[in-house]
C-alpha atoms as a PDB file:
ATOM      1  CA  UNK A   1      51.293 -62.557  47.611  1.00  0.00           C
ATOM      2  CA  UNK A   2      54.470 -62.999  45.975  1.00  0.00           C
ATOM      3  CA  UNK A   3      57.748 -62.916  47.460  1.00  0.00           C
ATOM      4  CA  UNK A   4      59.913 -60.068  48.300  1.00  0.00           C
ATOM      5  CA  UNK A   5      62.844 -60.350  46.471  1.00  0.00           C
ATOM      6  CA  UNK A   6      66.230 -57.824  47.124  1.00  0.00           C
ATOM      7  CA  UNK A   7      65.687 -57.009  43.198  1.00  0.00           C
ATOM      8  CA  UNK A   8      62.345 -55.791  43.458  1.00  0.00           C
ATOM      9  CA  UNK A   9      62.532 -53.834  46.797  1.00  0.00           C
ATOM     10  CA  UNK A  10      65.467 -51.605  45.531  1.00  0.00           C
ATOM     11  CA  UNK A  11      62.800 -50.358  43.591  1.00  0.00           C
ATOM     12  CA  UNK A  12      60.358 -49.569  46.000  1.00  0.00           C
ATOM     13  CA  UNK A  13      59.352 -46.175  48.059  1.00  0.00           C
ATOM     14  CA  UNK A  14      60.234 -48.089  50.857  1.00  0.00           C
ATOM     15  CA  UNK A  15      63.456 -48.981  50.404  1.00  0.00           C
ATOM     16  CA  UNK A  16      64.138 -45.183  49.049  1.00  0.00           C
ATOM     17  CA  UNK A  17      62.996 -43.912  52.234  1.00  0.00           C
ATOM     18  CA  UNK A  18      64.658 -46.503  53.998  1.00  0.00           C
ATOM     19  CA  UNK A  19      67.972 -45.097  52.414  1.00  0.00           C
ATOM     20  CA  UNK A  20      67.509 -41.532  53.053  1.00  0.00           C
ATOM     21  CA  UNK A  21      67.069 -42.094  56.594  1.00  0.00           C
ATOM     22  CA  UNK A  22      69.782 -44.494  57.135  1.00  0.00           C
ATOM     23  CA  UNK A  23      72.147 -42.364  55.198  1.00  0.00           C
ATOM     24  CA  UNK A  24      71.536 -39.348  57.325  1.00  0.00           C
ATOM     25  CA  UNK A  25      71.947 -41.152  60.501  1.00  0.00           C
ATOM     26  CA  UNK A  26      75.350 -42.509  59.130  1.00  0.00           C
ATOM     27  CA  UNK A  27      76.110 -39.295  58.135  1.00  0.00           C
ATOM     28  CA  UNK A  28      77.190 -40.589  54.609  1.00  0.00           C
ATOM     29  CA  UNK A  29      75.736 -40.006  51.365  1.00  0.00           C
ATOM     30  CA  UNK A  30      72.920 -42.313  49.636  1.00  0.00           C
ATOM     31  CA  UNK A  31      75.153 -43.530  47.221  1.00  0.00           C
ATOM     32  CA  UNK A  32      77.923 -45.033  49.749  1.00  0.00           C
ATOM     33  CA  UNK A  33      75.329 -45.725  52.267  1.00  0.00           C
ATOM     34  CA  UNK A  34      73.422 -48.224  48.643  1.00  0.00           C
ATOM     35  CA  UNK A  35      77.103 -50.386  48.994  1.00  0.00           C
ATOM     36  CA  UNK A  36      76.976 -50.675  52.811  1.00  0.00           C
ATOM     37  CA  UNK A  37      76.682 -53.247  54.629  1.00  0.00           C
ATOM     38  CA  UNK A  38      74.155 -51.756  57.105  1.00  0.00           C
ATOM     39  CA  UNK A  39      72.448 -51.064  53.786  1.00  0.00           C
ATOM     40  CA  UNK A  40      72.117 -54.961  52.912  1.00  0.00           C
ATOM     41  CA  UNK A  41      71.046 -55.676  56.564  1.00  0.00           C
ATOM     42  CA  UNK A  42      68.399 -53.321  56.753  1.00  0.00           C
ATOM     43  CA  UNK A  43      67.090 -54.499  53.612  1.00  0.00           C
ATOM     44  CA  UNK A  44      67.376 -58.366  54.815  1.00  0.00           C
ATOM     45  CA  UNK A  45      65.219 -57.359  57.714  1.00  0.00           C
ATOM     46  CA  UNK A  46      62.676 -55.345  55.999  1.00  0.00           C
ATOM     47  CA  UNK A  47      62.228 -58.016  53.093  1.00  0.00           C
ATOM     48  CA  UNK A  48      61.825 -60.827  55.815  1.00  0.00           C
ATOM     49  CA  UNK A  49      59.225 -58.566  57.667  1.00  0.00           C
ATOM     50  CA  UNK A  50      57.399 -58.072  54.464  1.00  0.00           C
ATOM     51  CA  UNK A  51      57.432 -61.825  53.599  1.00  0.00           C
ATOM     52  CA  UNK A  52      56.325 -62.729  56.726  1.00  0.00           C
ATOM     53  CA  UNK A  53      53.393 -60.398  56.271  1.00  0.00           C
ATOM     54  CA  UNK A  54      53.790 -57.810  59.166  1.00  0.00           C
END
């Protein structure tokens, strides 16, 4: 399996679900929630889970 790269999993379902979800618990919208640093950690996590293969 190929690596997870931030590139590709912006485009995923995941990561679209992954923003709804964090957005609403932030109580900001998608688009400022996308430039967030919570965004870019919760992305680093979930890309290093999927590389790992869990």
């Amino acid at each position: 399996m190929a690596k997870m790269t931030p590139a590709k999993f912006e485009k995923t379902k995941q990561d679209k679900k992954m923003d709804k979800a964090g957005a609403k618990k932030a109580g900001v919208s998608v688009a400022k929630w996308e430039k967030s640093a919570a965004d870019k950690k919760a992305d680093t996590a979930a890309i290093k889970k999927i590389n790992k293969g869990k």
